[in-house]
Structures are given as C-alpha cells and as structure tokens.
PDB file of N, CA and C in Angstrom:
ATOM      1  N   UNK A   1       0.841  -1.182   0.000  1.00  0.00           N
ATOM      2  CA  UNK A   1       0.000   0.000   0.000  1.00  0.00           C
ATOM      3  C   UNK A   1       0.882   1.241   0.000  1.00  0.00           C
ATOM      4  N   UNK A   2       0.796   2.188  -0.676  1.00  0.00           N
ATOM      5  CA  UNK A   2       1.189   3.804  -1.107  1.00  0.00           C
ATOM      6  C   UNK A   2       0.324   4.828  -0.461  1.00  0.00           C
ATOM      7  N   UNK A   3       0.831   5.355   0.761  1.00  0.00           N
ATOM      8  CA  UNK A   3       0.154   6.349   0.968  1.00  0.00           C
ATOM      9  C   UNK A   3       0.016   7.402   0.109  1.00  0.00           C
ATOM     10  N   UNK A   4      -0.911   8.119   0.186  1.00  0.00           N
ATOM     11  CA  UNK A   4      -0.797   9.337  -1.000  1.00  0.00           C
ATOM     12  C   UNK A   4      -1.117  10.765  -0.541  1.00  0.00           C
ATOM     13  N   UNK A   5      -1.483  10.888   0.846  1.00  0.00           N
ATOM     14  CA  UNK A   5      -2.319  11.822   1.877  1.00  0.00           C
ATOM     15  C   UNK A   5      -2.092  11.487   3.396  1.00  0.00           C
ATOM     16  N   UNK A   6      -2.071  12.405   4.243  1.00  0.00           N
ATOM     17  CA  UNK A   6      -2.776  12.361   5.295  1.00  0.00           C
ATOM     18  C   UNK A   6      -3.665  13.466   5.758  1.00  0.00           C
ATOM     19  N   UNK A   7      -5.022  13.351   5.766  1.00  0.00           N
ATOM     20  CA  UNK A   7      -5.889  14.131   6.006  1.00  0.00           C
ATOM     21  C   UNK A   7      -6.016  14.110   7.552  1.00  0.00           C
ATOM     22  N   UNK A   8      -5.847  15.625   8.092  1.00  0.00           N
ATOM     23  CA  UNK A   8      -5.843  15.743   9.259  1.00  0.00           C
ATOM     24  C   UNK A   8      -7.171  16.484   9.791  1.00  0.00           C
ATOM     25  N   UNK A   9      -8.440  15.529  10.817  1.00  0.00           N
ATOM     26  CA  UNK A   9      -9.532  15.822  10.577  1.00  0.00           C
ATOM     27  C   UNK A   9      -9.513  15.880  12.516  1.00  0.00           C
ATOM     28  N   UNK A  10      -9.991  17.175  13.065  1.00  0.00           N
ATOM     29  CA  UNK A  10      -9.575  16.621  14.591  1.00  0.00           C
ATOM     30  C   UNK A  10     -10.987  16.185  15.164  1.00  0.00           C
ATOM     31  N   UNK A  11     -12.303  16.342  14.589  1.00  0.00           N
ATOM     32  CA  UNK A  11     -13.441  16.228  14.535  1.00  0.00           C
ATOM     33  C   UNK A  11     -13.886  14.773  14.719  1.00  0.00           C
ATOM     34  N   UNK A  12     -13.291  14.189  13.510  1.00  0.00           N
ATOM     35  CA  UNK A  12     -13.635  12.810  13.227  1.00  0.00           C
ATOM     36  C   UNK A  12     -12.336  11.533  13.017  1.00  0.00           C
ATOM     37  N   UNK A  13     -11.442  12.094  13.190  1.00  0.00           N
ATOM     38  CA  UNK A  13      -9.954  11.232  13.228  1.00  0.00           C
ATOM     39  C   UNK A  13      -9.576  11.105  11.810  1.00  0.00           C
ATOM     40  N   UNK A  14      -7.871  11.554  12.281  1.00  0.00           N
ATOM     41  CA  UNK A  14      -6.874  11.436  10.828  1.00  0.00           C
ATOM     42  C   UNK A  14      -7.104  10.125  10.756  1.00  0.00           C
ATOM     43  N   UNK A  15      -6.833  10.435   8.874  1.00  0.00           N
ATOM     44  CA  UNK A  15      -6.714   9.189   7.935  1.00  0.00           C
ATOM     45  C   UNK A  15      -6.353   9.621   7.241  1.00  0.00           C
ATOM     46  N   UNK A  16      -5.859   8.072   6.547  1.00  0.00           N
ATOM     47  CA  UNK A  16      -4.789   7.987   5.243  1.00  0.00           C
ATOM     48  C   UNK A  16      -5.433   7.578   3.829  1.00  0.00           C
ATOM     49  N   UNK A  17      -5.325   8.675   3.048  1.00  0.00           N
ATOM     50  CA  UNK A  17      -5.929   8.436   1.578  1.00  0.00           C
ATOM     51  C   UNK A  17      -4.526   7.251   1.313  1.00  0.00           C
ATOM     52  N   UNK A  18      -4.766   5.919   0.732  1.00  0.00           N
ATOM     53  CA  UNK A  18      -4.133   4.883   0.090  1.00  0.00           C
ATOM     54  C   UNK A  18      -4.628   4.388  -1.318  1.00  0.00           C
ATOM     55  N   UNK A  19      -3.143   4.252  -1.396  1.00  0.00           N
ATOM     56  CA  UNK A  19      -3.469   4.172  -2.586  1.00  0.00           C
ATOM     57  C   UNK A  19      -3.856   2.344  -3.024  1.00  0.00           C
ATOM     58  N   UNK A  20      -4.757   1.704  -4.083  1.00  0.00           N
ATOM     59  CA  UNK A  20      -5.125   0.305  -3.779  1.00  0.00           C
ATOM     60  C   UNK A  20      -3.895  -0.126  -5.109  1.00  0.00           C
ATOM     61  N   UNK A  21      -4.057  -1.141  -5.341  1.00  0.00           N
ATOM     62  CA  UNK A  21      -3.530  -2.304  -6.642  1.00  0.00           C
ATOM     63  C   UNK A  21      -3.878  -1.698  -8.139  1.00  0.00           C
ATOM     64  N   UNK A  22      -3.278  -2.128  -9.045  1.00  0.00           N
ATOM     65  CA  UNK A  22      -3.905  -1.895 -10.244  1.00  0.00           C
ATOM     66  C   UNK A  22      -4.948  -3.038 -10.592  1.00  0.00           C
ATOM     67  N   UNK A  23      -6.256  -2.617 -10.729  1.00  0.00           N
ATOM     68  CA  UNK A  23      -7.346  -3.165 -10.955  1.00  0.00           C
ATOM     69  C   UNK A  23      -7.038  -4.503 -12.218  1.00  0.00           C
ATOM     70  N   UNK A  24      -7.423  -5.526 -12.314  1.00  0.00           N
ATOM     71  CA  UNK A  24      -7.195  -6.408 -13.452  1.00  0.00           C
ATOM     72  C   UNK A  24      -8.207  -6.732 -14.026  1.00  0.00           C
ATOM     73  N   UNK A  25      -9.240  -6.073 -13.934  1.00  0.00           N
ATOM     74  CA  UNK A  25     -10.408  -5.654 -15.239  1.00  0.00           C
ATOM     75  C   UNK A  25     -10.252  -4.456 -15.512  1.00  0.00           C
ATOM     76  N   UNK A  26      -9.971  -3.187 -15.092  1.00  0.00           N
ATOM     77  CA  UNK A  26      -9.782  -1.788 -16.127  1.00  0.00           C
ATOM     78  C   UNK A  26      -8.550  -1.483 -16.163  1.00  0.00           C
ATOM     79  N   UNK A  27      -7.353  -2.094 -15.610  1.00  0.00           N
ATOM     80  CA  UNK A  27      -6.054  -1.181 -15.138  1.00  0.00           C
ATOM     81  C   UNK A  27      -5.986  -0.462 -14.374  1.00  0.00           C
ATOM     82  N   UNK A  28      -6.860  -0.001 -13.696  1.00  0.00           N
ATOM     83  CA  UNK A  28      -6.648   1.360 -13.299  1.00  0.00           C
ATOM     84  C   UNK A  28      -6.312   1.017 -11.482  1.00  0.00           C
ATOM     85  N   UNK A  29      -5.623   2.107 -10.672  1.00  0.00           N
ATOM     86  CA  UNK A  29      -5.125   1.652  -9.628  1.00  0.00           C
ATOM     87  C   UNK A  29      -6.828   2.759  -8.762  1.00  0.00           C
ATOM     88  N   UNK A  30      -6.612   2.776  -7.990  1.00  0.00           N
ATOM     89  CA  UNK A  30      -7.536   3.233  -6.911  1.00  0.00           C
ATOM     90  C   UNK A  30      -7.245   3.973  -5.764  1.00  0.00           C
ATOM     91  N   UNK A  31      -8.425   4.708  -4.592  1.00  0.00           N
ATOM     92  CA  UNK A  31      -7.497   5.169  -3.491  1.00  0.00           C
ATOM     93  C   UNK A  31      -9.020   4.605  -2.089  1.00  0.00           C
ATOM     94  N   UNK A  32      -8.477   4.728  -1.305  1.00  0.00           N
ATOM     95  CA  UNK A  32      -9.628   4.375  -0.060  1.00  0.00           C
ATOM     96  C   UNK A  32      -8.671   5.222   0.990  1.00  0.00           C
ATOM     97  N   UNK A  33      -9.966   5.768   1.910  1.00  0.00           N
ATOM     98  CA  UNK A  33      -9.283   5.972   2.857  1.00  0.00           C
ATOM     99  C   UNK A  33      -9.199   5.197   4.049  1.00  0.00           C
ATOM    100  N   UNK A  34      -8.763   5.110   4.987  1.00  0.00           N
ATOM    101  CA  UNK A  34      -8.415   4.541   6.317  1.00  0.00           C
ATOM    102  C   UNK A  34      -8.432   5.770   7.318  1.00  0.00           C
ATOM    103  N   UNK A  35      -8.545   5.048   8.813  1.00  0.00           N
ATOM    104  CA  UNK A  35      -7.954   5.839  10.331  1.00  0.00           C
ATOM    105  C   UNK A  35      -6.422   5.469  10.011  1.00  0.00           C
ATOM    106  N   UNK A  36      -6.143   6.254  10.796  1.00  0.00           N
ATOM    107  CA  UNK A  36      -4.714   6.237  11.661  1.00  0.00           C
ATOM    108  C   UNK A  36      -4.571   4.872  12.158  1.00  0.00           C
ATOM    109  N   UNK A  37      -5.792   4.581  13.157  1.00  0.00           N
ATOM    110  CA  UNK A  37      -5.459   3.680  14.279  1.00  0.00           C
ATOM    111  C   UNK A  37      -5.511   2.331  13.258  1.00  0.00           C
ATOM    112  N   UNK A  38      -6.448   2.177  11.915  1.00  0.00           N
ATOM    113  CA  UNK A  38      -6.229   1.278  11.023  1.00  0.00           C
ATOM    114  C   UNK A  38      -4.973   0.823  10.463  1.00  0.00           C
ATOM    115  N   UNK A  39      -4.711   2.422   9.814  1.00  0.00           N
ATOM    116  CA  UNK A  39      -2.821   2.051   9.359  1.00  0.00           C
ATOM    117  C   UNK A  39      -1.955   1.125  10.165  1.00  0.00           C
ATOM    118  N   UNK A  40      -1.994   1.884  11.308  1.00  0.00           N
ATOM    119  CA  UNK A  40      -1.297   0.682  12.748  1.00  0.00           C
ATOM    120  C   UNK A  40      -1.593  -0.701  13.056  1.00  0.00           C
ATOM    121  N   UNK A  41      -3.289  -0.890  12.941  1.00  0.00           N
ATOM    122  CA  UNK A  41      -3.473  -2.052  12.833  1.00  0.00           C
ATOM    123  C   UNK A  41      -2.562  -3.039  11.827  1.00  0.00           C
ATOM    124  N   UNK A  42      -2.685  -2.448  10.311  1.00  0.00           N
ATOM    125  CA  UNK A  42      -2.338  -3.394   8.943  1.00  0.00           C
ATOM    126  C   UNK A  42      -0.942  -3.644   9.421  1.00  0.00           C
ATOM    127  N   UNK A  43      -0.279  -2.364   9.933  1.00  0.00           N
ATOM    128  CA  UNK A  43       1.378  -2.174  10.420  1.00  0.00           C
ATOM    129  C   UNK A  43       2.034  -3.514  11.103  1.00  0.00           C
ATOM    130  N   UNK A  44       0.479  -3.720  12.206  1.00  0.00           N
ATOM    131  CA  UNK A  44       1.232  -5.002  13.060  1.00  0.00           C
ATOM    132  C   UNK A  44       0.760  -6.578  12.614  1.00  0.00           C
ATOM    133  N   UNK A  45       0.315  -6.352  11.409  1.00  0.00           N
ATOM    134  CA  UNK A  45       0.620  -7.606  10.549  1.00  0.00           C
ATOM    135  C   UNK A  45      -1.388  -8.235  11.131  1.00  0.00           C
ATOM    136  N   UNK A  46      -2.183  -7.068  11.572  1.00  0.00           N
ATOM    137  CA  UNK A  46      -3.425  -8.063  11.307  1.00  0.00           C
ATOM    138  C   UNK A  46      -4.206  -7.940   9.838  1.00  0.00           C
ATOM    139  N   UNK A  47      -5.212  -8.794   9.638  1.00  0.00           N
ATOM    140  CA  UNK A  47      -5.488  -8.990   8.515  1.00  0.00           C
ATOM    141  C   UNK A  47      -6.673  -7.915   8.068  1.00  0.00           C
ATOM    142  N   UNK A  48      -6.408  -7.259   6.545  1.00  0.00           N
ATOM    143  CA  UNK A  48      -7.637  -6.290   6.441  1.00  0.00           C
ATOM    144  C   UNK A  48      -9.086  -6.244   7.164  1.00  0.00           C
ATOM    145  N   UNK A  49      -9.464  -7.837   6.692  1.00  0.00           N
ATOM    146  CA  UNK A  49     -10.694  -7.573   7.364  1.00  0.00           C
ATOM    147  C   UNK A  49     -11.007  -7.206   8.612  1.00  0.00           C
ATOM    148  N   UNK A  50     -10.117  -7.392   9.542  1.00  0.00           N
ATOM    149  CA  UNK A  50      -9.986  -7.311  10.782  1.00  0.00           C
ATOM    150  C   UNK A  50      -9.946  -5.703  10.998  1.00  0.00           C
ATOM    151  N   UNK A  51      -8.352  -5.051  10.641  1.00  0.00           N
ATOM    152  CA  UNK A  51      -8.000  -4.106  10.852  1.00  0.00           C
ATOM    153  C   UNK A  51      -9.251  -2.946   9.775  1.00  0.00           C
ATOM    154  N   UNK A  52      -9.165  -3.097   9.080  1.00  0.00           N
ATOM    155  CA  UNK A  52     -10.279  -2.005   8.495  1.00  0.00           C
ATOM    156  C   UNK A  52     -11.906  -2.042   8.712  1.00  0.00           C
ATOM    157  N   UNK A  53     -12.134  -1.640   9.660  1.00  0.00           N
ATOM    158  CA  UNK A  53     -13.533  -1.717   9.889  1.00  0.00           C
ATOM    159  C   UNK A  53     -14.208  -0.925   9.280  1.00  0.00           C
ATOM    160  N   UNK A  54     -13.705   0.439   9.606  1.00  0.00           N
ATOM    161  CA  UNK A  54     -14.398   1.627   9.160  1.00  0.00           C
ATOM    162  C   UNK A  54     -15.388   1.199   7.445  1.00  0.00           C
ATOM    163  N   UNK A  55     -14.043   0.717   6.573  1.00  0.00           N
ATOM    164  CA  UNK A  55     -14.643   0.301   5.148  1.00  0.00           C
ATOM    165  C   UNK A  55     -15.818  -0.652   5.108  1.00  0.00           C
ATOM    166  N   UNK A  56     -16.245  -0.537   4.379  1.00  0.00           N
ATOM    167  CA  UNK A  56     -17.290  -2.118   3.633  1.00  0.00           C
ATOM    168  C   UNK A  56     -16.201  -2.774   3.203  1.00  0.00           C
ATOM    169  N   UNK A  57     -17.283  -4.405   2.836  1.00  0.00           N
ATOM    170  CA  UNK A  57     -16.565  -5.724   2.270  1.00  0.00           C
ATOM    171  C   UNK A  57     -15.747  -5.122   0.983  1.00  0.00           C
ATOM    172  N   UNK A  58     -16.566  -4.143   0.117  1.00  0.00           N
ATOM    173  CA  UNK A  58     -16.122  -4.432  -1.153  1.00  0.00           C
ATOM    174  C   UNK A  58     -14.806  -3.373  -1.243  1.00  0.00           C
ATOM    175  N   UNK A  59     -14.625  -2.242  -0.559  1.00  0.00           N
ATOM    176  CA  UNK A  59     -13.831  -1.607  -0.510  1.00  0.00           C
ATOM    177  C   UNK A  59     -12.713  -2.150   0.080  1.00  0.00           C
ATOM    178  N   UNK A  60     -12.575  -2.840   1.023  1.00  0.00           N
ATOM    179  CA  UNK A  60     -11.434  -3.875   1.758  1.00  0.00           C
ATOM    180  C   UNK A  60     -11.186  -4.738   0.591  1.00  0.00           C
ATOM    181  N   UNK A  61     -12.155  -5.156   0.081  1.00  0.00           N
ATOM    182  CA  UNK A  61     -11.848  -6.292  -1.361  1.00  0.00           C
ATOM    183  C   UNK A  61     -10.683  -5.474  -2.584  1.00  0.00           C
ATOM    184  N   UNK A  62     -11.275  -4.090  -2.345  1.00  0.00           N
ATOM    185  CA  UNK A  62     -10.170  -3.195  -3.419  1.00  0.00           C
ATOM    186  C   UNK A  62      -8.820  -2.883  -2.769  1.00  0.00           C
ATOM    187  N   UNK A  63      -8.910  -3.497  -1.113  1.00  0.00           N
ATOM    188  CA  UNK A  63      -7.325  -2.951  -0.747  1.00  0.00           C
ATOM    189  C   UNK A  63      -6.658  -4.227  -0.584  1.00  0.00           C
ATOM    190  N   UNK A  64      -7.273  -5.132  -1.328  1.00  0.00           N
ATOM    191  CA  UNK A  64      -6.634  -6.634  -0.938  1.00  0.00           C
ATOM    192  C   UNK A  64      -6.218  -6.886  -2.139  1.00  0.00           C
ATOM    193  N   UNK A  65      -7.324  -6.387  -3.666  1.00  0.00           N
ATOM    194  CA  UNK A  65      -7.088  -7.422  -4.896  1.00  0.00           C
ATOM    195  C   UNK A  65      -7.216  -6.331  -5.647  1.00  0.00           C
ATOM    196  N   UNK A  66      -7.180  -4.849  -5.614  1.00  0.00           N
ATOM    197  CA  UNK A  66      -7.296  -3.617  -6.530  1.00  0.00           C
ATOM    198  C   UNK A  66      -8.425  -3.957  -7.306  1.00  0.00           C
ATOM    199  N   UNK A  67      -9.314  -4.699  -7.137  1.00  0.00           N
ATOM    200  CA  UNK A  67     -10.521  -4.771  -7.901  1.00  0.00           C
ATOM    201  C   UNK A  67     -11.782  -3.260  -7.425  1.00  0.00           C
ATOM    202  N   UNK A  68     -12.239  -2.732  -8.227  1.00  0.00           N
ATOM    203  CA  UNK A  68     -13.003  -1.868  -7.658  1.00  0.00           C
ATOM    204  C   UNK A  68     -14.476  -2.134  -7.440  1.00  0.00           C
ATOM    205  N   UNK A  69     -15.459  -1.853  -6.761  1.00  0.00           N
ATOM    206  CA  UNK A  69     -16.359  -2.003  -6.733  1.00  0.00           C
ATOM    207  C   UNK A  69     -17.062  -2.047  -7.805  1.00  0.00           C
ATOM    208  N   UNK A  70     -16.801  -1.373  -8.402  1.00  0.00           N
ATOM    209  CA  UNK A  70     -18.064  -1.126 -10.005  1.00  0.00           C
ATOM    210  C   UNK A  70     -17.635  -2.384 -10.629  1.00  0.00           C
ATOM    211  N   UNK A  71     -16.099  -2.404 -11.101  1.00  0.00           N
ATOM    212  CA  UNK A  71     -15.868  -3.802 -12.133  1.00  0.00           C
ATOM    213  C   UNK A  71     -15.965  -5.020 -11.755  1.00  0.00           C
ATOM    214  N   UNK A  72     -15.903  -4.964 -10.109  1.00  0.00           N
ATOM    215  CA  UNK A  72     -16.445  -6.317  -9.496  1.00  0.00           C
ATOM    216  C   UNK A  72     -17.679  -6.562  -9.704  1.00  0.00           C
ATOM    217  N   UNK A  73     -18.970  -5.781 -10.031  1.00  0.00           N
ATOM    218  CA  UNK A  73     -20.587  -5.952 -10.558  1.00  0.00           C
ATOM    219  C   UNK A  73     -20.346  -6.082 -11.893  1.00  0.00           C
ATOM    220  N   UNK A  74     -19.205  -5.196 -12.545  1.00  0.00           N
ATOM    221  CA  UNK A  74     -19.377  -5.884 -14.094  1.00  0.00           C
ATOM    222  C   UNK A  74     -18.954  -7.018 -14.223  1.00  0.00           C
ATOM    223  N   UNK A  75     -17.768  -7.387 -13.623  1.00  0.00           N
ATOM    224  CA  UNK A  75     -17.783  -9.209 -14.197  1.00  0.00           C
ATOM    225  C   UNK A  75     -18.375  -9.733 -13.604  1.00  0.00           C
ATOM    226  N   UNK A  76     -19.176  -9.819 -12.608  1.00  0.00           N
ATOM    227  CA  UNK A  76     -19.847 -10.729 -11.485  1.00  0.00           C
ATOM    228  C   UNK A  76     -20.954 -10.860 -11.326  1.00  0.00           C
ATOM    229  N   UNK A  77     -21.829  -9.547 -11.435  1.00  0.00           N
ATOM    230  CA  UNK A  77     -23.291  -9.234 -11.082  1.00  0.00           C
ATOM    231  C   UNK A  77     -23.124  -8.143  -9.925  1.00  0.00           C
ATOM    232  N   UNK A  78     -24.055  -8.461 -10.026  1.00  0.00           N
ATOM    233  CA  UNK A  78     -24.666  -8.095  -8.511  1.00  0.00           C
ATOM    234  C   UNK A  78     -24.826  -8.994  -7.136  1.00  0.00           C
ATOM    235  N   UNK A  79     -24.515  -8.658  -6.108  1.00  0.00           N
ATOM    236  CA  UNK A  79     -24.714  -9.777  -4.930  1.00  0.00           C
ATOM    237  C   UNK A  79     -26.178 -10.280  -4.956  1.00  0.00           C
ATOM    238  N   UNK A  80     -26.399 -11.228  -4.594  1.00  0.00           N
ATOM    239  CA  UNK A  80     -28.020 -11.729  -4.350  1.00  0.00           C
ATOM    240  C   UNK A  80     -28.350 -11.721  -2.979  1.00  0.00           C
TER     241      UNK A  80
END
C-alpha cells in the first residue's frame, strides 16, 4: 500500500488516503481511505478484514485485490 495523503480531521480522526492495486479488469489503480489507528493495525501484521472496519466488504476487497467495486458488478453481477 502507497500512501498518497494524510488528512488531518480533529473532529472525526486522521486518515490515510491509500493508494489500492492496479485493478485487473480496467487497469486502473484506486485510493480508499483509512484511520490512523487502522494504518497501525495493517502495520502489526493483522489482517484487512480485521484491521479495516471503518470500510465495507467491497472496498477492503479493493485494498486486498485492486478490484473496484463497479468492475467487481461488471464481471460478477450483482450480490443476491
């Protein structure tokens, strides 16, 4: 992961704009944000799903496999 930001929010807690994978249905790479206290989490080796709560499934899915949400419904569908 490539940080690309840190947005400093004292309201609602810093986070890190990251940058995701290059997507392998459009190419294209991506960004999500995270907490702080997330970054630290991934830092000490726990696993996304764990450490990123804040996100949804499918957005954790884009910081695991750079797939994005949209092209994951185009090759896939829709969830049922």
């Amino acid at each position: 992961m490539k940080v690309i930001e840190k947005i400093y929010d004292f309201e609602n807690g810093d986070k890190y704009v990251v940058e995701t994978k290059e997507c392998f249905h459009c190419g294209e790479t991506g960004t999500v944000e995270i907490f702080t206290q997330e970054m630290f989490y991934l830092h000490q080796g726990m696993h996304i799903q764990e450490a990123v709560k804040s996100l949804d499934k499918d957005l954790r899915e884009q910081m695991i496999t750079g797939t994005h949400p949209k092209c994951w419904v185009e090759m896939f569908g829709e969830e049922e």
